[in-house]
Protein backbone atom coordinates (compact mmCIF):
# COMPACT_ATOMS: atom_id res chain seq x y z
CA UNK A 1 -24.11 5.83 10.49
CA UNK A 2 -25.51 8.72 11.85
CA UNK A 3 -23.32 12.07 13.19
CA UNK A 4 -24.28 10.98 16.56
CA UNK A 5 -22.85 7.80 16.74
CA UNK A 6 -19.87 9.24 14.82
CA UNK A 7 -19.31 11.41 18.08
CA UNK A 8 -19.99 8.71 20.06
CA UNK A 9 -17.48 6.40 18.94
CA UNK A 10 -14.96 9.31 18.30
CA UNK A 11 -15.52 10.20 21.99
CA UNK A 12 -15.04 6.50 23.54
CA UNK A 13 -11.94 6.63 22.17
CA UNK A 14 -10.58 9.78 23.21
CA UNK A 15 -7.14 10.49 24.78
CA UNK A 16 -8.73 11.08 28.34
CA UNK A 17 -10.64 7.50 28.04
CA UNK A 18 -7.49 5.55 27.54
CA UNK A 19 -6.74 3.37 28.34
CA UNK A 20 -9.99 2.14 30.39
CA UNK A 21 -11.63 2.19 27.30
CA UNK A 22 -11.39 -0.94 24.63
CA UNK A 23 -8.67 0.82 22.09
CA UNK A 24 -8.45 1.39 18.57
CA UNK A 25 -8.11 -2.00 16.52
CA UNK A 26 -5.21 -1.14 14.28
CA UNK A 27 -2.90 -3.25 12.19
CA UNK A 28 -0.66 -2.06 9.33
CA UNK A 29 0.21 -3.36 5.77
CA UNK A 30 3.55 -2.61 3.49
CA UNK A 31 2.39 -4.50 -0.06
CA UNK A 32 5.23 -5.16 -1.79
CA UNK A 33 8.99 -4.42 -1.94
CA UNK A 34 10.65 -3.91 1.61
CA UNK A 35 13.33 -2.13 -0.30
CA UNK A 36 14.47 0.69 1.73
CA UNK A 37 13.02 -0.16 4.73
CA UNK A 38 13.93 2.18 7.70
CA UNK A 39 14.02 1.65 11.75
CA UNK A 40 11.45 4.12 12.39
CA UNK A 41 8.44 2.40 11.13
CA UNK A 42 9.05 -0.58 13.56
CA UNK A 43 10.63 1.58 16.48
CA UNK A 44 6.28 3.89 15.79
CA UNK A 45 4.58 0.50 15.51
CA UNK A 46 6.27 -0.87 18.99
CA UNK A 47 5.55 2.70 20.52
CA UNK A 48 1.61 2.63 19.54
CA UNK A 49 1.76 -1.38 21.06
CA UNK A 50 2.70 0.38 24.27
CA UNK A 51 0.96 3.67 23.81
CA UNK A 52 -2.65 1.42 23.94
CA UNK A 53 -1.09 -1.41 26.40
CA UNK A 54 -0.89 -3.94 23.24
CA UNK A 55 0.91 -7.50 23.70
CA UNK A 56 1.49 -7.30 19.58
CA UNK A 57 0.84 -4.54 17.13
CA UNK A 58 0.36 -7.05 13.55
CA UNK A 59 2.18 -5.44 10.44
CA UNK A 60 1.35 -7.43 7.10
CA UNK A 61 3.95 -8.13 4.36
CA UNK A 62 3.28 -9.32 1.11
CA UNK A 63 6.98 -9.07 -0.81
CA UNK A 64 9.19 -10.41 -3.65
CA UNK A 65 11.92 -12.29 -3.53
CA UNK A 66 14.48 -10.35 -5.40
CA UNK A 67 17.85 -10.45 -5.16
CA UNK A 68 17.58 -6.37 -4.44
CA UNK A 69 14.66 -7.00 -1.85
CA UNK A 70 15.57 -9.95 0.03
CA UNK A 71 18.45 -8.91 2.01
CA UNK A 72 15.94 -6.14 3.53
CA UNK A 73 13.09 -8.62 3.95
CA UNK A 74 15.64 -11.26 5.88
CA UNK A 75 16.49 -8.15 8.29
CA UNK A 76 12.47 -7.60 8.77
CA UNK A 77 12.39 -10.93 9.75
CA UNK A 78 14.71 -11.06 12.28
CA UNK A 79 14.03 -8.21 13.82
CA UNK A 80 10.30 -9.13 14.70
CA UNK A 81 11.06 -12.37 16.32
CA UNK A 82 9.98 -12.95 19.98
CA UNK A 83 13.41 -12.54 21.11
CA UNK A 84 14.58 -10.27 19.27
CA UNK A 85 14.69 -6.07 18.90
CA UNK A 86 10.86 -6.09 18.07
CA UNK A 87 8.91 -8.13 19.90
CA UNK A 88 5.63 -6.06 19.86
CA UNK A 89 5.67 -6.01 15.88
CA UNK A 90 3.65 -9.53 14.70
CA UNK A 91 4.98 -9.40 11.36
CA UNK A 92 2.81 -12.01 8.72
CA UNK A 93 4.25 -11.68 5.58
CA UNK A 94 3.86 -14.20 2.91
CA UNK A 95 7.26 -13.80 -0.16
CA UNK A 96 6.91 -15.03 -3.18
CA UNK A 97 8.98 -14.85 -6.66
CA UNK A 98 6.99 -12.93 -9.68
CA UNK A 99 6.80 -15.92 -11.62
CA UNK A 100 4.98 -17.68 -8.59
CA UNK A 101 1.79 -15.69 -9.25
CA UNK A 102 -0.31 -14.80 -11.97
CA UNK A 103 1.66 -11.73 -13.43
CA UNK A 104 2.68 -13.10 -16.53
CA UNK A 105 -1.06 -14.73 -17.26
CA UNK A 106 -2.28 -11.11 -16.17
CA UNK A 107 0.18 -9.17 -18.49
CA UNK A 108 -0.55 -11.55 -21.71
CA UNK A 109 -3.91 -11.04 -21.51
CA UNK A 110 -4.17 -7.24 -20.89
CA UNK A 111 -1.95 -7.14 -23.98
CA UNK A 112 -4.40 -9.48 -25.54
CA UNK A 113 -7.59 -7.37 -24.30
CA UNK A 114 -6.20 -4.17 -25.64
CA UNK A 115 -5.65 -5.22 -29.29
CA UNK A 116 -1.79 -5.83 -29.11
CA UNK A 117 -1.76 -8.12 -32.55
CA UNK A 118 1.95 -8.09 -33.39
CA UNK A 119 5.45 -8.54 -31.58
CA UNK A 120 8.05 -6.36 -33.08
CA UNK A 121 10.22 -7.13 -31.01
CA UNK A 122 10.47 -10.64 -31.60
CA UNK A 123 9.00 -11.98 -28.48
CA UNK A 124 5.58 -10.39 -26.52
CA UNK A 125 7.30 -7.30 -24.69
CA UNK A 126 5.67 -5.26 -22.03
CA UNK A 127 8.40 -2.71 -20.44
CA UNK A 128 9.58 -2.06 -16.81
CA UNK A 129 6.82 1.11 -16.93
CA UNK A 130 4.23 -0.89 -17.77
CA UNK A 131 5.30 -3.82 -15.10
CA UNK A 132 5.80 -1.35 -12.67
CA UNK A 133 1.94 -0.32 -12.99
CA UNK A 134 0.94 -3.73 -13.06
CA UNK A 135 3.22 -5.05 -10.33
CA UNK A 136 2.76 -2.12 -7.19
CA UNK A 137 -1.19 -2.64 -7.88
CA UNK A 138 -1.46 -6.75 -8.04
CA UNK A 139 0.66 -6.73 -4.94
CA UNK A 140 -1.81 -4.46 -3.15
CA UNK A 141 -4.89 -6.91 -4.00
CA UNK A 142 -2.77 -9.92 -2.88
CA UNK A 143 -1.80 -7.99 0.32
CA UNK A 144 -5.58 -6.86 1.18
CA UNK A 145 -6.65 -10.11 0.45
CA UNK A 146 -4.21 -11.53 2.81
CA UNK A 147 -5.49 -9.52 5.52
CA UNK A 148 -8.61 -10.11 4.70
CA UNK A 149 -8.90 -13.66 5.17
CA UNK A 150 -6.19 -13.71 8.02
CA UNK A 151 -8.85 -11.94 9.87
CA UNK A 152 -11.44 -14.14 8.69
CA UNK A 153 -9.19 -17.13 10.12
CA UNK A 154 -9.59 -15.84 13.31
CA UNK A 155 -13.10 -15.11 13.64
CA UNK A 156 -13.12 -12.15 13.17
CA UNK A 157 -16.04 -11.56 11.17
CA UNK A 158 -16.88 -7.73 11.37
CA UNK A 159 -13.38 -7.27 9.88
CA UNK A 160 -14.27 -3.53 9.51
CA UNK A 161 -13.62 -2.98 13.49
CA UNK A 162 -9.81 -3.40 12.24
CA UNK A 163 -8.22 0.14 11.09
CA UNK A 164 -5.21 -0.78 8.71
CA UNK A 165 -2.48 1.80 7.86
CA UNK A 166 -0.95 1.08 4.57
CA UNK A 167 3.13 2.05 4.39
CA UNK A 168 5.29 2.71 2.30
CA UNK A 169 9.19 2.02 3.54
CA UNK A 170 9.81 5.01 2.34
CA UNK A 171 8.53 6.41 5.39
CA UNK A 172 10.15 7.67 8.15
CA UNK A 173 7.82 7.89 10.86
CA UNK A 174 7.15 10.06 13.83
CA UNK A 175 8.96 8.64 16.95
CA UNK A 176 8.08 7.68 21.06
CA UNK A 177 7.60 11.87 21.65
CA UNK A 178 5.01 11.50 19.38
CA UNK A 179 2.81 8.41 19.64
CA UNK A 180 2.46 9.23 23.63
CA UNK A 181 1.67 12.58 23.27
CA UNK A 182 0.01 13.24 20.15
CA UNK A 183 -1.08 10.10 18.14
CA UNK A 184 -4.57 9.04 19.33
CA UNK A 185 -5.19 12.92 19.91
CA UNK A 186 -4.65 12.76 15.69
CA UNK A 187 -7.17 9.33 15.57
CA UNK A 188 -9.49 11.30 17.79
CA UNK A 189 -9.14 14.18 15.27
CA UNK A 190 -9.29 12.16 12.04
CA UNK A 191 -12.96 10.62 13.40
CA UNK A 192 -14.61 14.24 14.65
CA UNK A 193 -13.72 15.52 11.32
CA UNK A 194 -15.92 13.09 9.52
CA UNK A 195 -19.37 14.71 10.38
CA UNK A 196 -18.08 17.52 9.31
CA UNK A 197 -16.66 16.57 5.45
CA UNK A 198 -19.14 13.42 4.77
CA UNK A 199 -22.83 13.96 3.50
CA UNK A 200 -26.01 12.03 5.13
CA UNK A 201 -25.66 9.91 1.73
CA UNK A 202 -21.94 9.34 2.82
CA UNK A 203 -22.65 8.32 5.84
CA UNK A 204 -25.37 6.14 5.30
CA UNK A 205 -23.37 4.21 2.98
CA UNK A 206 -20.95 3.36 6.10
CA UNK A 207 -21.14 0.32 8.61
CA UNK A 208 -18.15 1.80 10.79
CA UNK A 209 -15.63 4.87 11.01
CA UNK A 210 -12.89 2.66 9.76
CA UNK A 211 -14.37 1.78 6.66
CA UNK A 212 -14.21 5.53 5.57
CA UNK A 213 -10.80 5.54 3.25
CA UNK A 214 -8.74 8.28 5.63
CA UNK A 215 -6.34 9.57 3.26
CA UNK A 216 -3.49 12.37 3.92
CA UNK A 217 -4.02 14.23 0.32
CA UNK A 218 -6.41 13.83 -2.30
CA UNK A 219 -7.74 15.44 -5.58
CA UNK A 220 -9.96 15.16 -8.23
CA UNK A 221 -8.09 12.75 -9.72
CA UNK A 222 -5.67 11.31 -6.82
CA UNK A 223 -5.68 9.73 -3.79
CA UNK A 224 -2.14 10.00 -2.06
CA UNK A 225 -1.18 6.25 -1.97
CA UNK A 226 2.14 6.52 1.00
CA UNK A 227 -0.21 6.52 3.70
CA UNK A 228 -3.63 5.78 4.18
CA UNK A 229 -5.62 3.74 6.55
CA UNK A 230 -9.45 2.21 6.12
CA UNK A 231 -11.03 -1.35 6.97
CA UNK A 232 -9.85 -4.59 5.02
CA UNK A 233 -13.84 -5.07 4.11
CA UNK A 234 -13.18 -1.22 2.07
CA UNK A 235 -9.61 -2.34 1.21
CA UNK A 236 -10.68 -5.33 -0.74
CA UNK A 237 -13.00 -3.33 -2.22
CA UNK A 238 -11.03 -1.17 -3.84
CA UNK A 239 -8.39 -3.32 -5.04
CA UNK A 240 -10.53 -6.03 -5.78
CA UNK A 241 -11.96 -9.11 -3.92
CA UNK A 242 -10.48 -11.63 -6.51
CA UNK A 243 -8.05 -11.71 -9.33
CA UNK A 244 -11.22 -11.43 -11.87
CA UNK A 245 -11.91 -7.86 -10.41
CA UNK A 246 -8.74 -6.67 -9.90
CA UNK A 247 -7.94 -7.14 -13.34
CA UNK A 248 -11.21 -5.73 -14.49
CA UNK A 249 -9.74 -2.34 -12.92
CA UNK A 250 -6.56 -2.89 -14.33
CA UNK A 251 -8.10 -3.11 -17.77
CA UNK A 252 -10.66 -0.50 -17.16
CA UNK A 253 -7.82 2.02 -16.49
CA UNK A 254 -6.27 1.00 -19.42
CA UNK A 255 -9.12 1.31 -21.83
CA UNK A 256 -9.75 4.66 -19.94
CA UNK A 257 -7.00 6.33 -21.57
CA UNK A 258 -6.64 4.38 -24.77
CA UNK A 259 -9.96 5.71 -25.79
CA UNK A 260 -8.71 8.96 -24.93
CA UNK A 261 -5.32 8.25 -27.23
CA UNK A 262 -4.48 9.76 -30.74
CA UNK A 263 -2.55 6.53 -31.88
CA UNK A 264 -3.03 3.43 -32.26
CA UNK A 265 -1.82 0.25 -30.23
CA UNK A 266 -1.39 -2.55 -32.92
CA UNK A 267 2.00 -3.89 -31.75
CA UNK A 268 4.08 -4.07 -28.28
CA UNK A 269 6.10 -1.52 -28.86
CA UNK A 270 3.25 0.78 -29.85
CA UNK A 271 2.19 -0.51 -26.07
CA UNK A 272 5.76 0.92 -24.59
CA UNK A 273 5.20 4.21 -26.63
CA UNK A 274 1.74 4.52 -24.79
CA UNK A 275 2.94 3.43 -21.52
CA UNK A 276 6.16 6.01 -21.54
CA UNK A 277 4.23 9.25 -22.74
CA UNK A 278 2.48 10.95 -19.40
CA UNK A 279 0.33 13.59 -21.97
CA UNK A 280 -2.33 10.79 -22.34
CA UNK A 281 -1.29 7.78 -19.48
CA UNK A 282 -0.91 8.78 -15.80
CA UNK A 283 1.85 7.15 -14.18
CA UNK A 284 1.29 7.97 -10.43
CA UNK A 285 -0.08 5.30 -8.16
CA UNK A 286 -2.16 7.97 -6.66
CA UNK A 287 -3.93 8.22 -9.99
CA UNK A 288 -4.63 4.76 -10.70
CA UNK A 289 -5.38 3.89 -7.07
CA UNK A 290 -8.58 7.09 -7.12
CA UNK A 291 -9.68 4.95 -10.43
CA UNK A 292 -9.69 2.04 -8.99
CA UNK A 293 -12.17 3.15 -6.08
CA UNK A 294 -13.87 5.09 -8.22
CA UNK A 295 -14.63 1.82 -10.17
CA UNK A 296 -15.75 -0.44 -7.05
CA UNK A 297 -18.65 -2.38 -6.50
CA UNK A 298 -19.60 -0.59 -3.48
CA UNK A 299 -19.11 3.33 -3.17
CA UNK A 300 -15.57 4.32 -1.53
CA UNK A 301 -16.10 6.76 0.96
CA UNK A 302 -13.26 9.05 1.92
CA UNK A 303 -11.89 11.63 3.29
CA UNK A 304 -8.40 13.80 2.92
CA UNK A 305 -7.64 14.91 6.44
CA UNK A 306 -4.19 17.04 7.48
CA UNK A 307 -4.15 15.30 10.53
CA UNK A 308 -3.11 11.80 9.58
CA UNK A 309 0.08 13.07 7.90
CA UNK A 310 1.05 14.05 10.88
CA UNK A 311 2.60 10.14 11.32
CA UNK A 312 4.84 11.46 8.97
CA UNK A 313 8.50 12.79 9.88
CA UNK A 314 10.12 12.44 6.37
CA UNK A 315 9.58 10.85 2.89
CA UNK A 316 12.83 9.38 1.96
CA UNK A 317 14.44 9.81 -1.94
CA UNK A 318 15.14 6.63 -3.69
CA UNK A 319 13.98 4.52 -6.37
CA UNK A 320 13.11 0.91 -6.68
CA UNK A 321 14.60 -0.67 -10.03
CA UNK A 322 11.67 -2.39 -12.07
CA UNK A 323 11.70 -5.65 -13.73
CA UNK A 324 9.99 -6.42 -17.50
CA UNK A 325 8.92 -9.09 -20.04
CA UNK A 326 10.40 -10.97 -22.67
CA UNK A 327 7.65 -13.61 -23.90
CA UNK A 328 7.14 -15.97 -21.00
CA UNK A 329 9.87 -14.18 -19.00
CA UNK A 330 9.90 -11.72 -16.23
CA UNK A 331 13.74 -10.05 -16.48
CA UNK A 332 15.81 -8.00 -13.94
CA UNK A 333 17.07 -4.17 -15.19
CA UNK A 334 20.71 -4.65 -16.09
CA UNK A 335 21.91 -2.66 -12.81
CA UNK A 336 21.07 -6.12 -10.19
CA UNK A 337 24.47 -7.62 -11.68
CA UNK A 338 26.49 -5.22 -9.68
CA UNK A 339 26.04 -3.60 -6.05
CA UNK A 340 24.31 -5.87 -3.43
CA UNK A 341 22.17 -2.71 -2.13
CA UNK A 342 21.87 -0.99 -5.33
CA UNK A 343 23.34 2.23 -4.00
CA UNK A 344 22.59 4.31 -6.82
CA UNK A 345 19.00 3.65 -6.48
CA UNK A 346 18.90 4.26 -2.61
CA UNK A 347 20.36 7.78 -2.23
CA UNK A 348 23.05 5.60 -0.61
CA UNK A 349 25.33 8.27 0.46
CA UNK A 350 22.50 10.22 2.29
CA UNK A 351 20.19 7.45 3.96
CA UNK A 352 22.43 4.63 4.45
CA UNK A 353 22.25 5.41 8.05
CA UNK A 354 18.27 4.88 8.31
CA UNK A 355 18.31 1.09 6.19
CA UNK A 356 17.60 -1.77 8.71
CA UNK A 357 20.25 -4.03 6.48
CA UNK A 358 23.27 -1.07 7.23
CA UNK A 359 22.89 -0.40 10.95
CA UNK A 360 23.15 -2.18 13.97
CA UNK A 361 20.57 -0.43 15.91
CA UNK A 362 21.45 0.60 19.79
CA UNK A 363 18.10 0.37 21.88
């Protein structure tokens, strides 16, 4: 795509164009837990629907059914019904247990592929750090893949023309002041800059502006993984188009670093050692997400631009509790016997006014 169309399209959609102009195409995703989930990001969602005269804005769910999760994925529910506080927010979400997908097959035969020989434990153990790794990133190929093919559904075959902003709950977004005023000013913004930061290689190597990955931060060796926005054709990509690839990345990432590893990994609990000790095995999503487009089929093109963040109000504190494996079982941490909303993990005492399962919003 050459700068001139870039500037083209960048200028069809510009603030003083709308809304004569067809808008953006924009849809967003939360993969995974719901946990924590906050008014704001429907209340922004419902704003952009009527900031760019939208019947429906779709947000995508793909979640767990955990006794910690589901009370916030019920709320979600309800709230985006026709006749209820969210109409404009189409929410698709598809919930499923762990043991209803392929995690366990996937975690046996990593352990398998990396040379785990022995259980000393007494049954095949891989810990909550390593699940946690596993989990976050399998639910991002199922949740890309859902899009994907939801789009495909509807004939929508140059799925690239969608822009998809992937959430975390943790988010608190910016509110109605800000979508009218200032959000597709920051789109505009995010789509001149691109001349600017990609080569003529770069840009040759794109179909559309929203397959460019548009991420808030990145490094060498990270992509910031709270917000980030791109096509579902790139998403896929990245995370993988089926199960085979996405576990090909998983392993990849693995191998990576135990190459790199003075010890040796002989028995699952030589496997939790590895897993714990952050001198030779990144923990950070953002880290294993920038591998895993680094290790596409197709070249990720991206850029880090300031302006995007701009979505942001706040980045909430908490912590999700992870689950592990015994053998052929996926077990809870020992903290989901007590408190319903794990208030420990949630920074109760200091965000319990933001949760969409502890307050009766006013509109």
């Amino acid at each position: 795509m050459s700068p001139s169309l870039l500037q083209t399209f960048a200028n069809y959609h510009n603030v003083d164009s709308l809304p004569t102009n067809e808008p953006h195409k924009i849809a967003f995703a939360i993969p995974g837990l719901v946990f924590g989930m906050n008014y704001d990001i429907l209340d922004c969602i419902t704003e952009i629907a009527r900031r760019f005269n939208r019947a429906t804005i779709d947000l995508y769910v793909y979640s767990w059914k955990t006794s910690y999760n589901l009370p916030f994925l019920d709320r979600l529910n309800k709230l985006c019904k026709e006749d209820s506080m969210y109409p404009k927010v189409n929410l698709k979400y598809i919930s499923k247990t762990y043991e209803e997908t392929n995690l366990l097959n996937i975690a046996h035969q990593l352990m398998d592929d990396i040379g785990v020989k022995r259980y000393e434990s007494g049954s095949r153990y891989f810990d909550h750090i390593g699940f946690k790794r596993l989990v976050y990133f399998y639910v991002h190929h199922l949740t890309f893949q859902f899009i994907y093919h939801d789009l495909s559904k509807y004939a929508i075959t140059n799925e690239e023309n969608v822009l998809v902003f992937k959430l975390s709950p943790k988010l608190k977004l910016a509110g109605k002041p800000y979508v009218h005023s200032s959000f597709n000013s920051m789109l505009y913004k995010v789509f001149t800059n691109l001349p600017k930061h990609l080569s003529p290689e770069d840009l040759e190597l794109i179909k559309h502006p929203y397959d460019v990955l548009h991420l808030t931060d990145a490094s060498s060796s990270s992509f910031d993984d709270l917000l980030y926005a791109s096509s579902p054709h790139t998403l896929v990509n990245i995370f993988g188009n089926s199960e085979e690839e996405f576990y090909n990345k998983l392993l990849s990432f693995y191998t990576k670093y135990i190459d790199r590893y003075p010890g040796n990994i002989v028995t699952d609990l030589d496997l939790v050692r590895f897993n714990r000790n952050p001198t030779y095995f990144p923990l950070e999503g953002s880290t294993i997400m920038k591998h895993f487009a680094d290790n596409s089929k197709h070249p990720v093109v991206h850029q880090s631009c300031r302006f995007l963040g701009d979505m942001i109000n706040k980045v909430m504190e908490y912590n999700n509790p992870w689950y592990h494996i015994e053998g052929d079982k996926i077990l809870p941490p020992p903290e989901l016997q007590g408190d319903k909303y794990l208030r420990s993990f949630l920074n109760f005492e200091q965000n319990q006014s933001d949760f969409i399962v502890t307050r009766n919003k006013v509109i």
